[in-house]
PDB file of N, CA and C in Angstrom:
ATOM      1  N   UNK A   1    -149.959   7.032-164.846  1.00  0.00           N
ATOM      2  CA  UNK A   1    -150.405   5.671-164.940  1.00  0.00           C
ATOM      3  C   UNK A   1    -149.222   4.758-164.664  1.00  0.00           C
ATOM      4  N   UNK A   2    -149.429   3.856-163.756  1.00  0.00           N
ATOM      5  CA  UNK A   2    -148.595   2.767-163.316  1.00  0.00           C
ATOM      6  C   UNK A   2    -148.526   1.547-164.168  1.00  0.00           C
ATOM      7  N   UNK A   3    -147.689   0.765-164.904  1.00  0.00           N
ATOM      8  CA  UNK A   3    -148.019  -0.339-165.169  1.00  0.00           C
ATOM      9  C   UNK A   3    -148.059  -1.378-164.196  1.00  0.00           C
ATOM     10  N   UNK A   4    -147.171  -0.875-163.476  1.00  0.00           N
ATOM     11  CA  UNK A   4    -147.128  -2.294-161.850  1.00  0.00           C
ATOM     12  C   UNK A   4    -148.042  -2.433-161.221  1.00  0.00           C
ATOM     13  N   UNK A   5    -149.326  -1.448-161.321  1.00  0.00           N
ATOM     14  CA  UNK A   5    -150.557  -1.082-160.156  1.00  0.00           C
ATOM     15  C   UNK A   5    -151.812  -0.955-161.851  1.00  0.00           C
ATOM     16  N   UNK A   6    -152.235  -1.802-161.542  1.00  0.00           N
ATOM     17  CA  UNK A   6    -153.162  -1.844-162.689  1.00  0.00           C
ATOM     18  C   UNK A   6    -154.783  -1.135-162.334  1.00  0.00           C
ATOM     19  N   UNK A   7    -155.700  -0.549-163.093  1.00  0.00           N
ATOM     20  CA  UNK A   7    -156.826  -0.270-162.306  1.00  0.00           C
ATOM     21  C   UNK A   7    -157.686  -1.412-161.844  1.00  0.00           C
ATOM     22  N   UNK A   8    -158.331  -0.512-161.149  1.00  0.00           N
ATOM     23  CA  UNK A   8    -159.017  -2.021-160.280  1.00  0.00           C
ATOM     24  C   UNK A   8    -160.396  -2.049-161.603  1.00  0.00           C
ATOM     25  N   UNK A   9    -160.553  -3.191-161.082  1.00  0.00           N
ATOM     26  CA  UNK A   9    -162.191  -3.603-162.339  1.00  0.00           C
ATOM     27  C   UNK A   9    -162.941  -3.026-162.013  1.00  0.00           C
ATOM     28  N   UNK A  10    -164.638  -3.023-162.703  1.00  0.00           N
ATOM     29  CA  UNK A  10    -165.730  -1.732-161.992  1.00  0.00           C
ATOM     30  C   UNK A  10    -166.257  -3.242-162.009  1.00  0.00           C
ATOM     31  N   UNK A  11    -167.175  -2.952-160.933  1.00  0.00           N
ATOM     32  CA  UNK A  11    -168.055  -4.354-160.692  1.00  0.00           C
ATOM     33  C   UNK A  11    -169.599  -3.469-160.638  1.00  0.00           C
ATOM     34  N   UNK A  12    -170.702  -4.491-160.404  1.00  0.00           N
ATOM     35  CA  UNK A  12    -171.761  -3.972-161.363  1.00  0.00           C
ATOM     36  C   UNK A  12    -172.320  -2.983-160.037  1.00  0.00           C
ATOM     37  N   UNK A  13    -172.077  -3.312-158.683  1.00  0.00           N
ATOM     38  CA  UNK A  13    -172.260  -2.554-157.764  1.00  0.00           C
ATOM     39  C   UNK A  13    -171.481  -1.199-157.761  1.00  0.00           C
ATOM     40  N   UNK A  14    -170.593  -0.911-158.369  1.00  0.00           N
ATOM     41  CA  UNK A  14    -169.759   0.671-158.281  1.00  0.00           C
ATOM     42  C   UNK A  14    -170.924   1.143-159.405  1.00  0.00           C
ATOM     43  N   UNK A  15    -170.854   0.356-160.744  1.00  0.00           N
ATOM     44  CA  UNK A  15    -172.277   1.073-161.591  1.00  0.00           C
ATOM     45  C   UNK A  15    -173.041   1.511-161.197  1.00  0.00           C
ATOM     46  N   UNK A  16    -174.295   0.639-160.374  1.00  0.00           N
ATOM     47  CA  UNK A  16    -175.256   1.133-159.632  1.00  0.00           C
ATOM     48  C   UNK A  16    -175.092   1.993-158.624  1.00  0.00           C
ATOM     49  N   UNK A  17    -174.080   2.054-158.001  1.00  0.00           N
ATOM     50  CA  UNK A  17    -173.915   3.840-157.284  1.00  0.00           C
ATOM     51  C   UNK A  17    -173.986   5.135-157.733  1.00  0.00           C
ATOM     52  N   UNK A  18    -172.946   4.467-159.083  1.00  0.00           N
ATOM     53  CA  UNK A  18    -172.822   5.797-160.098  1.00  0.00           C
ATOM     54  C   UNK A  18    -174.025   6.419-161.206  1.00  0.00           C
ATOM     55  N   UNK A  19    -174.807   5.484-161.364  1.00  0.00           N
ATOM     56  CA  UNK A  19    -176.549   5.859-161.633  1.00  0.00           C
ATOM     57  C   UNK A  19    -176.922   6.391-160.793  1.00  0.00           C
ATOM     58  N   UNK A  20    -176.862   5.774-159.409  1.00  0.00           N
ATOM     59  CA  UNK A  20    -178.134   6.491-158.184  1.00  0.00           C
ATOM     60  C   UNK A  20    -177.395   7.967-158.099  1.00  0.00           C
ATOM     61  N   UNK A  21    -176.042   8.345-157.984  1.00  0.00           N
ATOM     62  CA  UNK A  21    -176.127   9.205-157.808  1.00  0.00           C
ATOM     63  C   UNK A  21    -175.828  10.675-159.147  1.00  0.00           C
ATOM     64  N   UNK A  22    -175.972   9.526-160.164  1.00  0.00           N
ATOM     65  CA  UNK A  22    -176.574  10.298-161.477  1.00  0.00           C
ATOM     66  C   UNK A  22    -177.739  10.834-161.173  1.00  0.00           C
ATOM     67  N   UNK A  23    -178.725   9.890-160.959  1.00  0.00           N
ATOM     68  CA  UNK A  23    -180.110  10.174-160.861  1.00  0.00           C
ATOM     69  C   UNK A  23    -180.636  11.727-159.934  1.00  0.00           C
ATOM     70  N   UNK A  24    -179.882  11.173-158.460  1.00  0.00           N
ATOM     71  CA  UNK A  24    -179.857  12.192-157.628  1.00  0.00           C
ATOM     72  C   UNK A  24    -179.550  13.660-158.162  1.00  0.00           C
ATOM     73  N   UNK A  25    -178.394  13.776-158.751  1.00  0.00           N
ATOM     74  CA  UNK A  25    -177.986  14.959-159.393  1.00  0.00           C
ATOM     75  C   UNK A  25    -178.383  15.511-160.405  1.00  0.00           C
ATOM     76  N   UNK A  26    -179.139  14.593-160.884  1.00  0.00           N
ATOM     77  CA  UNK A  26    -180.045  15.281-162.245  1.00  0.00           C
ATOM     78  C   UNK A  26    -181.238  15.923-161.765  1.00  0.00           C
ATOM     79  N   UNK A  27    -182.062  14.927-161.098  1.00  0.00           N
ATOM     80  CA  UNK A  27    -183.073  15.301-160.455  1.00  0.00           C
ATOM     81  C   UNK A  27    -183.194  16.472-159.732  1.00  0.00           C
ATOM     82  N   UNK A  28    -182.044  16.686-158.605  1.00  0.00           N
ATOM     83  CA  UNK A  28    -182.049  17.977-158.141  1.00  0.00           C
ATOM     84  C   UNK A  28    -181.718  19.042-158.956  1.00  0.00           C
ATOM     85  N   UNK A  29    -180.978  19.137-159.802  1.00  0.00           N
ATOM     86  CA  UNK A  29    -181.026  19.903-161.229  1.00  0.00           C
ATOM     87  C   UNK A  29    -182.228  20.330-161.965  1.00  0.00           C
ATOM     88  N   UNK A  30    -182.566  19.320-162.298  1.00  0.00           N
ATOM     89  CA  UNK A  30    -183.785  19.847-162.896  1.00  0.00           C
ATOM     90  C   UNK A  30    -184.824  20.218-162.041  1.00  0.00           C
ATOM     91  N   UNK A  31    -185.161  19.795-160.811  1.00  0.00           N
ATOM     92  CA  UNK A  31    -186.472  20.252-159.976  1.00  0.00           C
ATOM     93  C   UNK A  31    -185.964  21.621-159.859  1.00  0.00           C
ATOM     94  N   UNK A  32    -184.438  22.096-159.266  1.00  0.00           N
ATOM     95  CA  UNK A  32    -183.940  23.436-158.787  1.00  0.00           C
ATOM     96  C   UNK A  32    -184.333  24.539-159.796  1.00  0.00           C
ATOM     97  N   UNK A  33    -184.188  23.672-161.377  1.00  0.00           N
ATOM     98  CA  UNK A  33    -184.108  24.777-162.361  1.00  0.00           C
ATOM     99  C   UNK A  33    -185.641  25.304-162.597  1.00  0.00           C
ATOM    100  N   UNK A  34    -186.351  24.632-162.610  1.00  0.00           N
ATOM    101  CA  UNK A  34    -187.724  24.383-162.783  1.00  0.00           C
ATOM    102  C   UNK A  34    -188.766  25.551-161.572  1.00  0.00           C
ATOM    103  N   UNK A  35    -188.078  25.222-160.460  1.00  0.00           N
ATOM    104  CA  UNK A  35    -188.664  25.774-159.537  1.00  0.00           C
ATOM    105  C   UNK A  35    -188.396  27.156-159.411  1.00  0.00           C
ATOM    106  N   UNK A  36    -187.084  27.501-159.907  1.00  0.00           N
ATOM    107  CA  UNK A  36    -186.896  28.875-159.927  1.00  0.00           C
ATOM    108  C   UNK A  36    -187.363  29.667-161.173  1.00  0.00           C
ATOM    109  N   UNK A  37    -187.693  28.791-161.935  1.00  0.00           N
ATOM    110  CA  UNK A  37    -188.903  29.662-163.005  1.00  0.00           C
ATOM    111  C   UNK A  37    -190.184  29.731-162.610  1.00  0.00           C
ATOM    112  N   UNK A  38    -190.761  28.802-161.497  1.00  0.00           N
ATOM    113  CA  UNK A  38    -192.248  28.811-160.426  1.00  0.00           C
ATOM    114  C   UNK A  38    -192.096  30.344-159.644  1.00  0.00           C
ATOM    115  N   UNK A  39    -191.038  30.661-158.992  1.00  0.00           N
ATOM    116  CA  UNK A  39    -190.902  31.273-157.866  1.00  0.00           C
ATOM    117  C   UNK A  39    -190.679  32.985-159.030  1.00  0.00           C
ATOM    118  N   UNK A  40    -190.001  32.997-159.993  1.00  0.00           N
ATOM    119  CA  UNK A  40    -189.752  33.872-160.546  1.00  0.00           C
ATOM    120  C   UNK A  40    -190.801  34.715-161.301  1.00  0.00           C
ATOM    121  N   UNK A  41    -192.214  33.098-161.731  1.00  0.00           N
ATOM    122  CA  UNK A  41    -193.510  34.092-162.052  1.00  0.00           C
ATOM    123  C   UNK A  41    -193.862  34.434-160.754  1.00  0.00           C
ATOM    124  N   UNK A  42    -194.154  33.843-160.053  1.00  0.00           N
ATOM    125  CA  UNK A  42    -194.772  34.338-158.781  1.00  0.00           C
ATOM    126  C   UNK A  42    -193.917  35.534-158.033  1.00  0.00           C
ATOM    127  N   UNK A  43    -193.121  35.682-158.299  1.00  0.00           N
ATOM    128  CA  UNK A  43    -192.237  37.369-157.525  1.00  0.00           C
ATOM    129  C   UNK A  43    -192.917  38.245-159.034  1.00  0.00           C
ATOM    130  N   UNK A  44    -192.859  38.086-160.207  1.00  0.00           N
ATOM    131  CA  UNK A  44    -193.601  39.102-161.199  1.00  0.00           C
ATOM    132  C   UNK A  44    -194.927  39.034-161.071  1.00  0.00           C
ATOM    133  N   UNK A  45    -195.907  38.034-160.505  1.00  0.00           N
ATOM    134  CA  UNK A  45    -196.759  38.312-160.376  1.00  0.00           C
ATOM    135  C   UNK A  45    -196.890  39.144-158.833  1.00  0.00           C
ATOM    136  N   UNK A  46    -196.155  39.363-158.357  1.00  0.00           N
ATOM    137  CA  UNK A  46    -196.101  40.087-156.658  1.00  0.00           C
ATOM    138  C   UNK A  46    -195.781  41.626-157.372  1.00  0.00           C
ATOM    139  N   UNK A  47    -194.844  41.744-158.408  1.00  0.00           N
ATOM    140  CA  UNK A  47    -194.477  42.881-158.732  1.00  0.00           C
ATOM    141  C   UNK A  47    -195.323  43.930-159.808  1.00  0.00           C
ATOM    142  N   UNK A  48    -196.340  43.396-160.767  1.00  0.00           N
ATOM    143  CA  UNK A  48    -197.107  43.619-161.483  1.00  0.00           C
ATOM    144  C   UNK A  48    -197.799  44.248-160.956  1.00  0.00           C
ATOM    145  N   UNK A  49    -198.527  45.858-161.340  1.00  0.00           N
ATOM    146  CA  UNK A  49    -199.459  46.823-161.506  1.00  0.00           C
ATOM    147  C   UNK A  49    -200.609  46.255-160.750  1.00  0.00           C
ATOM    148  N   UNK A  50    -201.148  46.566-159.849  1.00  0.00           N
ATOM    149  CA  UNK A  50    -202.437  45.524-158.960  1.00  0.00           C
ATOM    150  C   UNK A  50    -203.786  46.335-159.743  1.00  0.00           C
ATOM    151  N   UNK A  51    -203.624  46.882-160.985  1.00  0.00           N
ATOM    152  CA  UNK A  51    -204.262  47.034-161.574  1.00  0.00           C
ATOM    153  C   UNK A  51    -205.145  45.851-162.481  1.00  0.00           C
ATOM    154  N   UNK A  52    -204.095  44.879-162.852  1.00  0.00           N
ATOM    155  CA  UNK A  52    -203.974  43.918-163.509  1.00  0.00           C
ATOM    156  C   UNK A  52    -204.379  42.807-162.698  1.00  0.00           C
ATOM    157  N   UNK A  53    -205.022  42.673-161.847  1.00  0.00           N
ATOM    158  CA  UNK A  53    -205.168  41.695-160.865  1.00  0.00           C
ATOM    159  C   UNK A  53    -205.141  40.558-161.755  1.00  0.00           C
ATOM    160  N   UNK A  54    -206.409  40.217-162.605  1.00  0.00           N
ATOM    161  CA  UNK A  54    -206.323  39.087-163.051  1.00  0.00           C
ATOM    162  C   UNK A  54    -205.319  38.201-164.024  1.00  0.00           C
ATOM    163  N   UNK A  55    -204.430  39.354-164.433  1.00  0.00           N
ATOM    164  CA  UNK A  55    -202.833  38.555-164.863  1.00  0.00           C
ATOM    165  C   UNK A  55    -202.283  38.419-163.566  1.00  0.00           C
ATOM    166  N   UNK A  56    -202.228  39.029-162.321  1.00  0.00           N
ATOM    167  CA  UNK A  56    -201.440  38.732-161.237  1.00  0.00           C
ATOM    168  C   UNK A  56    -201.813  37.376-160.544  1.00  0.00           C
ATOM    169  N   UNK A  57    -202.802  36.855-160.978  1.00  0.00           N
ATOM    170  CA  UNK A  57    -203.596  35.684-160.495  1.00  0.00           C
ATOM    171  C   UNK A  57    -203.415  34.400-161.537  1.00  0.00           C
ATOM    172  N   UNK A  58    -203.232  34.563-162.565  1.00  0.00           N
ATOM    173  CA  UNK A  58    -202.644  34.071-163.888  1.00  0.00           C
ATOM    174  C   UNK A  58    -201.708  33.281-163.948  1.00  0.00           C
ATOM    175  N   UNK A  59    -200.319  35.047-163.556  1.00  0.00           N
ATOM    176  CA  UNK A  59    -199.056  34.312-163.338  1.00  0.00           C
ATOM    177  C   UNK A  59    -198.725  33.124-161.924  1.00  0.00           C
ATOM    178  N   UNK A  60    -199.759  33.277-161.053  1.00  0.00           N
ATOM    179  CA  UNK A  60    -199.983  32.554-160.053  1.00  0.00           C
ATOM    180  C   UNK A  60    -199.785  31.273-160.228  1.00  0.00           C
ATOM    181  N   UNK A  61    -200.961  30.835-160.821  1.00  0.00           N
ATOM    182  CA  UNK A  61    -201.399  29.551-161.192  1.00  0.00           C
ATOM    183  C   UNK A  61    -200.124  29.137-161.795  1.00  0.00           C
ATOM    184  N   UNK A  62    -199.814  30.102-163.284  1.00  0.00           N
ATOM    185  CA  UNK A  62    -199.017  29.073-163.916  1.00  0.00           C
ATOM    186  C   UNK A  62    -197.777  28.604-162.879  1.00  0.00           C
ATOM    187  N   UNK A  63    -197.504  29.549-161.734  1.00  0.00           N
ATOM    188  CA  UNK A  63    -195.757  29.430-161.367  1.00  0.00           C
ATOM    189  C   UNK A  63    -196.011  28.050-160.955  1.00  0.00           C
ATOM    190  N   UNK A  64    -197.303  28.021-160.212  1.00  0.00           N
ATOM    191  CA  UNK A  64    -197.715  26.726-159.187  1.00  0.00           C
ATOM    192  C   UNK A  64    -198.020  25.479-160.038  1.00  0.00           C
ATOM    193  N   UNK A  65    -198.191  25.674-161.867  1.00  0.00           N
ATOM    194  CA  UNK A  65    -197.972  24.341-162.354  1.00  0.00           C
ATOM    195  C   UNK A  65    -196.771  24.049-162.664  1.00  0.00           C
ATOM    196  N   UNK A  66    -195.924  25.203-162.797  1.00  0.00           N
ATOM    197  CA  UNK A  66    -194.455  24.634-162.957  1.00  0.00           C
ATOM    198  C   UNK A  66    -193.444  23.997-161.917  1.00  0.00           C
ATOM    199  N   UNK A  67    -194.604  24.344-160.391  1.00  0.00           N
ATOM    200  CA  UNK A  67    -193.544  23.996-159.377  1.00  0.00           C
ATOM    201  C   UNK A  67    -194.095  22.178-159.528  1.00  0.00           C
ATOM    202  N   UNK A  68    -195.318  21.826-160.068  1.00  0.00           N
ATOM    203  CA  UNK A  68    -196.301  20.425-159.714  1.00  0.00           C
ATOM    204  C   UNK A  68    -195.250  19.845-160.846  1.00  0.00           C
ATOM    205  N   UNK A  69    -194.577  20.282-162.372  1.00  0.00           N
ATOM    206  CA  UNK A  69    -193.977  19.875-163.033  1.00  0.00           C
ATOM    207  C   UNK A  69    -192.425  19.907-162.470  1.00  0.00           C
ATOM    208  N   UNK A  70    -192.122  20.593-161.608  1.00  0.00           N
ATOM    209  CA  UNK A  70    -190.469  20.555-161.169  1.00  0.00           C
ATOM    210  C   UNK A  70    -190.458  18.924-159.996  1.00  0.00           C
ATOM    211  N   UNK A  71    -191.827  18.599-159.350  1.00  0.00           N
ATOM    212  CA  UNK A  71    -191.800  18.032-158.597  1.00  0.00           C
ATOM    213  C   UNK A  71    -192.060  16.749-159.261  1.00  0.00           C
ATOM    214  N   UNK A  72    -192.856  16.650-160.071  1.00  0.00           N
ATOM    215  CA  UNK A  72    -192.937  15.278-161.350  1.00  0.00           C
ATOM    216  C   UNK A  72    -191.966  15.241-161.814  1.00  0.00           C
ATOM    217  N   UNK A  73    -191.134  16.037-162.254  1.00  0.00           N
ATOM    218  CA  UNK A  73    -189.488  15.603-163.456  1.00  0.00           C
ATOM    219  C   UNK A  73    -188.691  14.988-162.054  1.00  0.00           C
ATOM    220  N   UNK A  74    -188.842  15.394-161.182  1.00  0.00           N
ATOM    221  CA  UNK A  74    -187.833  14.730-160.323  1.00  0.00           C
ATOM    222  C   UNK A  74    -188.101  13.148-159.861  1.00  0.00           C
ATOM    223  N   UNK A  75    -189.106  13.007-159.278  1.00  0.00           N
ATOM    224  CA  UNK A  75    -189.854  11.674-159.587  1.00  0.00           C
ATOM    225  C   UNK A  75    -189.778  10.592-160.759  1.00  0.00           C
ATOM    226  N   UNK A  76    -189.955  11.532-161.905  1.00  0.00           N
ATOM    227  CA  UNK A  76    -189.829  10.634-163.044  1.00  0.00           C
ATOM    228  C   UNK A  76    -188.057  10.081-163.435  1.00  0.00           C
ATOM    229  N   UNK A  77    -187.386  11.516-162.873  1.00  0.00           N
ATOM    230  CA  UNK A  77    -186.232  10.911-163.357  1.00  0.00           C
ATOM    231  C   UNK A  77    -185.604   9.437-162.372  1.00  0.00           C
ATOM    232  N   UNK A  78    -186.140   9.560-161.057  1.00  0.00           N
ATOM    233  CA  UNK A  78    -185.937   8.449-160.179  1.00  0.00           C
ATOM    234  C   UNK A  78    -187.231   7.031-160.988  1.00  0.00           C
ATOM    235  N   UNK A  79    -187.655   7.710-161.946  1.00  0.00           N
ATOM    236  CA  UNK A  79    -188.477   6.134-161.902  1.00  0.00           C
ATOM    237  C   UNK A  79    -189.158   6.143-161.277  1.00  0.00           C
ATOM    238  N   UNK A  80    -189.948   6.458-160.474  1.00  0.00           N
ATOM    239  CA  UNK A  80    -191.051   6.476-159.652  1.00  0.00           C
ATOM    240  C   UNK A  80    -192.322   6.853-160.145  1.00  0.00           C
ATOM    241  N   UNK A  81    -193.214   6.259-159.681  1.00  0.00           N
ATOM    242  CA  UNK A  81    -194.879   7.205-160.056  1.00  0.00           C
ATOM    243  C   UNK A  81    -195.031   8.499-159.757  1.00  0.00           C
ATOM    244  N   UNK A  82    -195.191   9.715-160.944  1.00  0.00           N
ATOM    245  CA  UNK A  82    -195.271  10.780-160.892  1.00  0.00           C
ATOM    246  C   UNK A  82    -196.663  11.312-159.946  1.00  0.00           C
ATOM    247  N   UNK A  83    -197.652  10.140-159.658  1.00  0.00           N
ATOM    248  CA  UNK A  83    -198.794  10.309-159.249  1.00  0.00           C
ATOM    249  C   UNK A  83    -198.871  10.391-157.757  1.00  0.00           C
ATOM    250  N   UNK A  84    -198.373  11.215-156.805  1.00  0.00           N
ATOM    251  CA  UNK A  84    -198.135  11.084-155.619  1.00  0.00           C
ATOM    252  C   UNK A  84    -198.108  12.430-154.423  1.00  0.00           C
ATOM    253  N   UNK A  85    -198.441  12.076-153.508  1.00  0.00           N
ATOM    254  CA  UNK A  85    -198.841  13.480-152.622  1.00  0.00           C
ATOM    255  C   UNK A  85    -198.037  14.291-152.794  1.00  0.00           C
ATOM    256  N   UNK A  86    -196.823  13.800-152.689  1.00  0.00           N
ATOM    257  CA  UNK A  86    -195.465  14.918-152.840  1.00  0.00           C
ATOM    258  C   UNK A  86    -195.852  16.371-154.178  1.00  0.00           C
ATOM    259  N   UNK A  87    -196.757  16.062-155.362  1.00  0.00           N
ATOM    260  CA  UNK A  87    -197.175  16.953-155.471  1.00  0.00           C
ATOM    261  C   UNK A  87    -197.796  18.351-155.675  1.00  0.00           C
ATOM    262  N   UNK A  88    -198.459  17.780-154.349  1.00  0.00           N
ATOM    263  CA  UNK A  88    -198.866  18.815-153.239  1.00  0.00           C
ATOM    264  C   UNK A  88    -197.982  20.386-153.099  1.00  0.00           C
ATOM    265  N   UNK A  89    -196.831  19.781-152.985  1.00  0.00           N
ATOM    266  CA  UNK A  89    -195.068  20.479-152.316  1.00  0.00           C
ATOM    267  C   UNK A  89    -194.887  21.720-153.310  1.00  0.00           C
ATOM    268  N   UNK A  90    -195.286  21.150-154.998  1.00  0.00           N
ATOM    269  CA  UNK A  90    -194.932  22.105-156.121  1.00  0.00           C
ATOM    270  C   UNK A  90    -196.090  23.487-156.036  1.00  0.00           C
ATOM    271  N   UNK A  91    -197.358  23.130-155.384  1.00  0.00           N
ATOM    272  CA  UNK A  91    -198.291  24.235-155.146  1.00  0.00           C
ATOM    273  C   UNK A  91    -197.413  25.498-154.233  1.00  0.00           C
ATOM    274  N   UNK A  92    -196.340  25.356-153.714  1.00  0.00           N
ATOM    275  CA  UNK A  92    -196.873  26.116-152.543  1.00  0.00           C
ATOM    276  C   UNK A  92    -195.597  27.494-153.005  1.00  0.00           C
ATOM    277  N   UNK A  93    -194.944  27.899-154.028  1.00  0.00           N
ATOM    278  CA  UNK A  93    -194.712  29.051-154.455  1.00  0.00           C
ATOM    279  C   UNK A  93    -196.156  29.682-154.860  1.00  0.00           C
ATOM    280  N   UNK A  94    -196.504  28.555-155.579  1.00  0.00           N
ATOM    281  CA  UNK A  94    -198.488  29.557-156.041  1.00  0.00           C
ATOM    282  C   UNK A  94    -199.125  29.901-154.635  1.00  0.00           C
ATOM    283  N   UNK A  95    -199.143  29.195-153.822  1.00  0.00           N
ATOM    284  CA  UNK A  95    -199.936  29.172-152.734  1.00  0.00           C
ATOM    285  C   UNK A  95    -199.407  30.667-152.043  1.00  0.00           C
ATOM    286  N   UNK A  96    -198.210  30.507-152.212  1.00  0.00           N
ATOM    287  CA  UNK A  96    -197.758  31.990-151.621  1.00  0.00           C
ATOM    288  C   UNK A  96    -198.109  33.198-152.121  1.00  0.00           C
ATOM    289  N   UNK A  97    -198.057  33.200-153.554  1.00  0.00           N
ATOM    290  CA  UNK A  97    -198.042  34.137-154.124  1.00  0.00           C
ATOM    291  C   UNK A  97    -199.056  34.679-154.404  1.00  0.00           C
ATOM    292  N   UNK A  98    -200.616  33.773-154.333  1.00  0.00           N
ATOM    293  CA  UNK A  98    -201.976  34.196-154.423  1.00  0.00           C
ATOM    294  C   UNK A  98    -202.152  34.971-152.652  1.00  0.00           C
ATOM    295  N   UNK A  99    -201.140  34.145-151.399  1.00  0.00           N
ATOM    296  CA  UNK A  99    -201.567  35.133-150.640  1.00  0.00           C
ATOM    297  C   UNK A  99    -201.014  36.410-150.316  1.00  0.00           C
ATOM    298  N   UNK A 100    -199.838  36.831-151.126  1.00  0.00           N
ATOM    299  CA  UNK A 100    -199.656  37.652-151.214  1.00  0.00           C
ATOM    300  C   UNK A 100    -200.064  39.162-152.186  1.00  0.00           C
ATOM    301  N   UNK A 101    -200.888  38.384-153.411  1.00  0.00           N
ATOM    302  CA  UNK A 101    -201.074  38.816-154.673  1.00  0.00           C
ATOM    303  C   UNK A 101    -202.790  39.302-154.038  1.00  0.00           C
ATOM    304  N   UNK A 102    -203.598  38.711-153.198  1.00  0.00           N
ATOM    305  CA  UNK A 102    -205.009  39.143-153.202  1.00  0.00           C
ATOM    306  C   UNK A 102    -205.205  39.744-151.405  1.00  0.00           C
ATOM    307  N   UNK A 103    -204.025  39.858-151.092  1.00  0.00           N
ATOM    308  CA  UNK A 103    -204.181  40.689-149.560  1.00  0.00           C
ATOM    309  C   UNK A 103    -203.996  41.805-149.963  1.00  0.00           C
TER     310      UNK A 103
END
């Protein structure tokens, strides 16, 4: 630390960068973490006894509400309306995994 060179001030615009890209980094955090618990039922439901069909169809669904919840926490953490096509986007580990789970 210099005393001759003092820090510079934060003005309210360096703040608001440092939120947005709070936001950003949380968000992708949590959607990433979220989604890899979607993708992780859906590979156990790929790996499960096809005896069991209807738990293999089960774990389906649920992975595909956790991907619709990885895609809402991210939204929400931006503040935005969770109510929006995007989604759509969190279906599609389920979407995979039912077509892999009933071929």
């Amino acid at each position: 630390m210099d005393p001759n060179a003092p820090r510079k001030q934060t003005t309210p615009e360096d703040l608001e960068r440092l939120q947005r890209v709070q936001r950003w980094v949380m968000s992708v955090l949590a959607a990433a973490t979220i989604l890899h618990l979607a993708l992780g039922l859906v590979i156990a439901a790929v790996l499960v006894d096809p005896e069991y069909q209807s738990s293999r169809i089960g774990l389906c669904v649920v992975g595909g509400a956790f991907g619709v919840i990885a895609v809402a926490a991210a939204f929400a953490i931006h503040r935005r309306s969770i109510l929006t096509p995007w989604l759509l986007a969190g279906l599609i580990p389920s979407v995979v995994g039912l077509v892999l789970v009933l071929r």
